[in-house]
PDB file of N, CA and C in Angstrom:
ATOM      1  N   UNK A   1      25.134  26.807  -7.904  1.00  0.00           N
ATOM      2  CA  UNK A   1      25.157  25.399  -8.220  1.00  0.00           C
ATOM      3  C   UNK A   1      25.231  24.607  -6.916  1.00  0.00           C
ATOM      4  N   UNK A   2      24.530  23.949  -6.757  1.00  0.00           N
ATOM      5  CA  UNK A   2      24.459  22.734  -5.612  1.00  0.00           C
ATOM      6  C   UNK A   2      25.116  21.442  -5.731  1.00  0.00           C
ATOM      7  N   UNK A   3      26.402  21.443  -4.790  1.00  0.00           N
ATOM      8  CA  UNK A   3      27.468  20.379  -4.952  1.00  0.00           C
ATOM      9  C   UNK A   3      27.066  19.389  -3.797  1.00  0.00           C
ATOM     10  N   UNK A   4      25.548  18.270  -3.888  1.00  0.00           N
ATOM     11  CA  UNK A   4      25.791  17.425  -2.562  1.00  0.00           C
ATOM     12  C   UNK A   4      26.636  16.477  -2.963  1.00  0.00           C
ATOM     13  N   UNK A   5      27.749  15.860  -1.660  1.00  0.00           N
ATOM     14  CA  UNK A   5      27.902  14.813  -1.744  1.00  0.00           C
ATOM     15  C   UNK A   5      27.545  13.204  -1.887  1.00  0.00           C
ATOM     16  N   UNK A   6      27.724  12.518  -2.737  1.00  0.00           N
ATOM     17  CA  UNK A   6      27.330  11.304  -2.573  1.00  0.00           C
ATOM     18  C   UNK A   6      27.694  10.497  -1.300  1.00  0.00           C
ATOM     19  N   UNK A   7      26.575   9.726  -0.745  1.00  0.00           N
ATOM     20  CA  UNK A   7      27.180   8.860   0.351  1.00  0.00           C
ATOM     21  C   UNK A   7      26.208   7.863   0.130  1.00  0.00           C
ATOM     22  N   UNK A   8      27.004   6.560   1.139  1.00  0.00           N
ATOM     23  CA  UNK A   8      26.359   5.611   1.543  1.00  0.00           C
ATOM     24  C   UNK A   8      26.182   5.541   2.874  1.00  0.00           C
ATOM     25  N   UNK A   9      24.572   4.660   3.571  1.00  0.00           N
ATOM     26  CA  UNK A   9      24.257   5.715   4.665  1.00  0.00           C
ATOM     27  C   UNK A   9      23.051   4.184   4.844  1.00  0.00           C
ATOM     28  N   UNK A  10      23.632   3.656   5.483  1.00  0.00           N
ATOM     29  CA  UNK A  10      22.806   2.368   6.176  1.00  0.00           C
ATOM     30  C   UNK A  10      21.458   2.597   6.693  1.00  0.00           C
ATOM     31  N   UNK A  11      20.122   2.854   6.693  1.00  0.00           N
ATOM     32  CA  UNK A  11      18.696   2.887   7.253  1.00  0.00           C
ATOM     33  C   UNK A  11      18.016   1.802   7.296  1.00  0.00           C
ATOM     34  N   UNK A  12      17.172   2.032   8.291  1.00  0.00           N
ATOM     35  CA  UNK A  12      16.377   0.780   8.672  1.00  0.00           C
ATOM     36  C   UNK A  12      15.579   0.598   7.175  1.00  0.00           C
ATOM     37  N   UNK A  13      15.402  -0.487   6.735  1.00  0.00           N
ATOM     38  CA  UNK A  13      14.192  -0.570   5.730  1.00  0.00           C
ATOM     39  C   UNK A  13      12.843   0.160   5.750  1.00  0.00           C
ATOM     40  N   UNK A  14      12.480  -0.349   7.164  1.00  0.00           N
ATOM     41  CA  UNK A  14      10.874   0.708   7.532  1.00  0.00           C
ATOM     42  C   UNK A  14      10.370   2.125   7.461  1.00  0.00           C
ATOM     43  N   UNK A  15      11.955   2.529   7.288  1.00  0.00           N
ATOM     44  CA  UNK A  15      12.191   3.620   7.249  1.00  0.00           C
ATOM     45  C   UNK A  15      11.794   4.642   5.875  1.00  0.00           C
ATOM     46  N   UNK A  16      12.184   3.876   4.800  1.00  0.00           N
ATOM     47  CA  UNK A  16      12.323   3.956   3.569  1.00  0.00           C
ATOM     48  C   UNK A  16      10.859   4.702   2.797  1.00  0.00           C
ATOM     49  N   UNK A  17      10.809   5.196   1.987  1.00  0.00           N
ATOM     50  CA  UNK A  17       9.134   5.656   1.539  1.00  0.00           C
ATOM     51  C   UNK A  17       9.452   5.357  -0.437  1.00  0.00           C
ATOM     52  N   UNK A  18       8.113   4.400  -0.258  1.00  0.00           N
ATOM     53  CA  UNK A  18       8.204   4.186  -1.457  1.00  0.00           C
ATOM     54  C   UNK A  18       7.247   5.061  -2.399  1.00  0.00           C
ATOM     55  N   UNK A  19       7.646   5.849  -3.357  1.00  0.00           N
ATOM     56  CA  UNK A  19       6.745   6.533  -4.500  1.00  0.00           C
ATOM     57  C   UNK A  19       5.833   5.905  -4.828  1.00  0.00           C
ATOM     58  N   UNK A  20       4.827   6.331  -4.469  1.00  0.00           N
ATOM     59  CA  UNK A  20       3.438   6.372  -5.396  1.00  0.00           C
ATOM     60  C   UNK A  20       3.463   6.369  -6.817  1.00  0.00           C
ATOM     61  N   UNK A  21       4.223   7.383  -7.081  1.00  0.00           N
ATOM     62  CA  UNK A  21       3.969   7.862  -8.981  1.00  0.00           C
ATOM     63  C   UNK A  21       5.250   7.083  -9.114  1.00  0.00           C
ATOM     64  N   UNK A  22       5.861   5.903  -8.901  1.00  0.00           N
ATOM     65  CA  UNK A  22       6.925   5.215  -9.616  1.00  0.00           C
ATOM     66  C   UNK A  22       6.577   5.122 -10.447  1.00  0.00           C
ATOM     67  N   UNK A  23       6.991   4.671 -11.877  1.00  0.00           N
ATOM     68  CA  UNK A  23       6.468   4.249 -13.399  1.00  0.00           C
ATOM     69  C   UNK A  23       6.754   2.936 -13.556  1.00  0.00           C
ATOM     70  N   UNK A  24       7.409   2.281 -12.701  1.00  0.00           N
ATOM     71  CA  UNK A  24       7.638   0.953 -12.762  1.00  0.00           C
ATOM     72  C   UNK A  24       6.888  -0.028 -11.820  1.00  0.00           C
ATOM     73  N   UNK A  25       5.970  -0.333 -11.766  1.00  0.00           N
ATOM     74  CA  UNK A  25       5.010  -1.516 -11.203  1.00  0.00           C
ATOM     75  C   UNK A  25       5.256  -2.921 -10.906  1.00  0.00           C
ATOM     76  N   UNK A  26       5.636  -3.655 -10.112  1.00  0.00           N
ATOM     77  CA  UNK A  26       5.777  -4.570  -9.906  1.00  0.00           C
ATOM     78  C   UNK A  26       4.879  -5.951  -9.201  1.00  0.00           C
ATOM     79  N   UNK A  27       4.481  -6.634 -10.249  1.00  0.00           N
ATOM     80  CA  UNK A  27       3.520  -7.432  -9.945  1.00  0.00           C
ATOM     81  C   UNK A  27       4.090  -8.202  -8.870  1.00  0.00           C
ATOM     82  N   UNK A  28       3.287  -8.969  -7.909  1.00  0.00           N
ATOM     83  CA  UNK A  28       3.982 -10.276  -7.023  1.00  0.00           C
ATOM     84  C   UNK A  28       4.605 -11.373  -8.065  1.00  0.00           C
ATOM     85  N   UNK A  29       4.251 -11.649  -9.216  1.00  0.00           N
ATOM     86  CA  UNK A  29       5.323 -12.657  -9.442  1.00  0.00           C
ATOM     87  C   UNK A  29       6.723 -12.072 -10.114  1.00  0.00           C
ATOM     88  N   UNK A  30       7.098 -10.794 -10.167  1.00  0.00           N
ATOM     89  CA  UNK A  30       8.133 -10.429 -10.530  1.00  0.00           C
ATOM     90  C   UNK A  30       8.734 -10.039  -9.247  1.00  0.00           C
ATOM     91  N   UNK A  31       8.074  -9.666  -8.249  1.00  0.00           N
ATOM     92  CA  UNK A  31       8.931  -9.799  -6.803  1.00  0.00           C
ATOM     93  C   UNK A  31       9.389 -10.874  -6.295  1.00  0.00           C
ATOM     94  N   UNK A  32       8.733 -12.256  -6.796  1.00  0.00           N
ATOM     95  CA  UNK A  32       9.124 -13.659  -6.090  1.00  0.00           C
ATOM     96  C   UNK A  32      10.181 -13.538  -7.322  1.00  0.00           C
ATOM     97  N   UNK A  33      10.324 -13.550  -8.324  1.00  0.00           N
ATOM     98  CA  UNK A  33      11.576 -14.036  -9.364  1.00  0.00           C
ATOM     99  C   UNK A  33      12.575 -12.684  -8.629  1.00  0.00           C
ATOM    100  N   UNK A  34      12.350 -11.502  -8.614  1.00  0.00           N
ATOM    101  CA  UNK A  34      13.582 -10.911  -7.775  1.00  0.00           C
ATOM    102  C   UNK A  34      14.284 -11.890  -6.551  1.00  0.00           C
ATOM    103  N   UNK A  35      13.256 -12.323  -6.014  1.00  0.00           N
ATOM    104  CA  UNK A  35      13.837 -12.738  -4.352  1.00  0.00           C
ATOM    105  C   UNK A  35      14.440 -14.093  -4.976  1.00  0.00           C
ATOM    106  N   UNK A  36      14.384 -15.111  -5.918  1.00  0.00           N
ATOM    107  CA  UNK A  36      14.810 -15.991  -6.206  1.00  0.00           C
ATOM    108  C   UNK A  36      16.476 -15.413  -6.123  1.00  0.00           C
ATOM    109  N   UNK A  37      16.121 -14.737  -7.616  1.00  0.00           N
ATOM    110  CA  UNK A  37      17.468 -14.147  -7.735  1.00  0.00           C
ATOM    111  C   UNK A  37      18.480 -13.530  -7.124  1.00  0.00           C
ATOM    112  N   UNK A  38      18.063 -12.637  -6.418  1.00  0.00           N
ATOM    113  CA  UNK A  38      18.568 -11.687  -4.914  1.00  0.00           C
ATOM    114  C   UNK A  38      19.093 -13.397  -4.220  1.00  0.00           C
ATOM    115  N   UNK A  39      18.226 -14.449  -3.444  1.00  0.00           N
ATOM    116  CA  UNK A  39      18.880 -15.229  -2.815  1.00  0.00           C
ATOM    117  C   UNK A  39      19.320 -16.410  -3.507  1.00  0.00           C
ATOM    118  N   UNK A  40      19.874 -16.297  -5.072  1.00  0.00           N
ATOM    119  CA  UNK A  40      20.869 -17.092  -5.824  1.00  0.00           C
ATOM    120  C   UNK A  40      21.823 -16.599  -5.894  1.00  0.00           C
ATOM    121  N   UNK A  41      21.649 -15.172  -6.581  1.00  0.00           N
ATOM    122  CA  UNK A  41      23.531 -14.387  -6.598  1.00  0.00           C
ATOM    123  C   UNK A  41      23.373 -13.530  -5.970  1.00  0.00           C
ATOM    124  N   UNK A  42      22.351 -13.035  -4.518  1.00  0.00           N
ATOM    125  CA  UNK A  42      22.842 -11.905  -4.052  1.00  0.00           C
ATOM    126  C   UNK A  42      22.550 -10.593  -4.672  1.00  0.00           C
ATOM    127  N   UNK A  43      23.020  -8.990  -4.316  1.00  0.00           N
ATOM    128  CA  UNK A  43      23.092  -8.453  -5.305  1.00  0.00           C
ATOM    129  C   UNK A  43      23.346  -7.179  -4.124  1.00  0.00           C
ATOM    130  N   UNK A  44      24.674  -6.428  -4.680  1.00  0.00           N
ATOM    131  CA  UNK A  44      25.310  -5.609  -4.367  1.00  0.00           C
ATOM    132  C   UNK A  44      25.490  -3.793  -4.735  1.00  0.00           C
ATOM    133  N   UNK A  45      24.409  -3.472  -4.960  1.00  0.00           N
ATOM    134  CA  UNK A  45      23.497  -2.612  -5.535  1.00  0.00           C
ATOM    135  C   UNK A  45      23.087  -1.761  -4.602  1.00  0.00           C
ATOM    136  N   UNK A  46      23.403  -0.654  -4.109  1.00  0.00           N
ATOM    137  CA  UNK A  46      22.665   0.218  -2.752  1.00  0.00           C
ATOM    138  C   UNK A  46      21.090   0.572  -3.732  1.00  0.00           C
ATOM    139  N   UNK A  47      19.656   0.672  -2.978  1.00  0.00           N
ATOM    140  CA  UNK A  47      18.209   1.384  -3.229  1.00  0.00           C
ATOM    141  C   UNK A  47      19.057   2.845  -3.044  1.00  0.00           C
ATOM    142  N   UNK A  48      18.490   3.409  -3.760  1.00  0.00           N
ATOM    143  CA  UNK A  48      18.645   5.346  -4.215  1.00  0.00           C
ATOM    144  C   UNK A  48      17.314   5.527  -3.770  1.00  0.00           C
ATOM    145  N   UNK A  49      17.982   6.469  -2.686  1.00  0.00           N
ATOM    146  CA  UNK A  49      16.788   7.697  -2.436  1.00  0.00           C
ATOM    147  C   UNK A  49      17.103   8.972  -2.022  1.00  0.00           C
ATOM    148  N   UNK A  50      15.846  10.151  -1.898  1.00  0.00           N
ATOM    149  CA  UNK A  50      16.208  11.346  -1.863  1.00  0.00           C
ATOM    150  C   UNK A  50      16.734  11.303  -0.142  1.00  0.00           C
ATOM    151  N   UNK A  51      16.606  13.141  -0.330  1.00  0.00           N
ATOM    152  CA  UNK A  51      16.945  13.706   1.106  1.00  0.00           C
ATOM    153  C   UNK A  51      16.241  13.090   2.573  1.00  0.00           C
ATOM    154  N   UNK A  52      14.762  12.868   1.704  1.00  0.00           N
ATOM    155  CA  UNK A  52      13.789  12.280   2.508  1.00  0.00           C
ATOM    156  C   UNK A  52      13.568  10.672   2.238  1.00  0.00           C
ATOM    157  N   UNK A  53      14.214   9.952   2.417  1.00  0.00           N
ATOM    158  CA  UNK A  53      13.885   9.052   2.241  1.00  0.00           C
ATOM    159  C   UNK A  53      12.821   8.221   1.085  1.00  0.00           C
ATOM    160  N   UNK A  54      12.478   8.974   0.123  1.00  0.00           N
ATOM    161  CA  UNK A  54      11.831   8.697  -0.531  1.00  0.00           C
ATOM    162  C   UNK A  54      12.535   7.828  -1.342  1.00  0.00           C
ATOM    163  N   UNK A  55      12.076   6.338  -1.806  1.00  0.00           N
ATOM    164  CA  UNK A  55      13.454   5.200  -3.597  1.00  0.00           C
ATOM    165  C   UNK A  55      13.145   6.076  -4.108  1.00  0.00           C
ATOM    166  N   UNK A  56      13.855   6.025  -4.990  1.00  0.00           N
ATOM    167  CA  UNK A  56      13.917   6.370  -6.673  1.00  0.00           C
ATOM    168  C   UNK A  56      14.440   5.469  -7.219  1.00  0.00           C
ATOM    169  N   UNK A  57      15.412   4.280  -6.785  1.00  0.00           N
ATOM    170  CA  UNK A  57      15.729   3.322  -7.409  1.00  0.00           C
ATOM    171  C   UNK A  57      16.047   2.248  -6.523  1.00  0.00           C
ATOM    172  N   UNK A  58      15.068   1.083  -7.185  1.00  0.00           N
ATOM    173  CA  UNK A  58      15.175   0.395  -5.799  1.00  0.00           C
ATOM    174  C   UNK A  58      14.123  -0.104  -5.499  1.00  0.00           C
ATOM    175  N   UNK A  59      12.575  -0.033  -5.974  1.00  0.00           N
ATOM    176  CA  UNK A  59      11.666  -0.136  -5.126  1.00  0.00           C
ATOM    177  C   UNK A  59      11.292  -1.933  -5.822  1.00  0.00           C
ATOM    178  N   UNK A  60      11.639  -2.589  -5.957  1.00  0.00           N
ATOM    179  CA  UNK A  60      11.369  -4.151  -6.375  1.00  0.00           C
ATOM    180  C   UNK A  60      11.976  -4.485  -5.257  1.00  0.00           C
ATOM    181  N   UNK A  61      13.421  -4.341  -4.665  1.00  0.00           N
ATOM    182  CA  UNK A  61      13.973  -5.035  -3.654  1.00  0.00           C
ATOM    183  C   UNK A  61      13.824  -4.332  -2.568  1.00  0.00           C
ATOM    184  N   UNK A  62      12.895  -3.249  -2.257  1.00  0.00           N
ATOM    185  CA  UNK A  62      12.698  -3.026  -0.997  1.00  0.00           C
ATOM    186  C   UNK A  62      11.285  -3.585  -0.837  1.00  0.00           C
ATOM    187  N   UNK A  63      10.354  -4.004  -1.570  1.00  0.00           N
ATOM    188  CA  UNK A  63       9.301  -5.006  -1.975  1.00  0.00           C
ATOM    189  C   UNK A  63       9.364  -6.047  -1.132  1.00  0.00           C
ATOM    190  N   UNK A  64      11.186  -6.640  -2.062  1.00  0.00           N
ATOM    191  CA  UNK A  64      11.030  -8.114  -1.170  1.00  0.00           C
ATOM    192  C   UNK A  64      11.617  -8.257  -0.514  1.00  0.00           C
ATOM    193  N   UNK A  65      12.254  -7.175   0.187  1.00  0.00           N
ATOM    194  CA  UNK A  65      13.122  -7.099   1.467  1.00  0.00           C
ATOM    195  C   UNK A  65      11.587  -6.977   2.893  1.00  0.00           C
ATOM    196  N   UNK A  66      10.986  -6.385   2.062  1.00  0.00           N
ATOM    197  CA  UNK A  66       9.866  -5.743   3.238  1.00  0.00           C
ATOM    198  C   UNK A  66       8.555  -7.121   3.195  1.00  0.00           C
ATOM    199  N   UNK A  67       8.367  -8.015   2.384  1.00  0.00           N
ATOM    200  CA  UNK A  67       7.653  -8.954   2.413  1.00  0.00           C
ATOM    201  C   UNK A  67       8.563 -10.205   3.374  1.00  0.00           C
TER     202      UNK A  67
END
């Protein structure tokens, strides 16, 4: 059984690799209503990704972090 630890672990954005085969698609006007929102309340939420840097959760606000 494989026990990794969870951490939090600060990376550059550029860094980051976003999935191809995500199932969730995000048009540009649902990235501008994220960034509204993100810079009305913020949002305190770490992006999930693997070993390699790959999101798995996350990839709308690394969208409009990276635009």
């Amino acid at each position: 059984m494989n026990h990794q630890k969870l951490a939090i672990e600060y990376v550059a954005i550029g860094s980051l690799k976003l999935n191809r085969r995500n199932p969730r698609i995000h048009s540009d006007k649902q990235v501008r209503q994220l960034a509204k929102s993100v810079e009305t309340f913020g949002f305190n939420v770490p992006v999930v990704v693997d070993a390699h840097l790959q999101v798995i959760a996350g990839h709308g606000r690394v969208l409009y972090i990276r635009a």
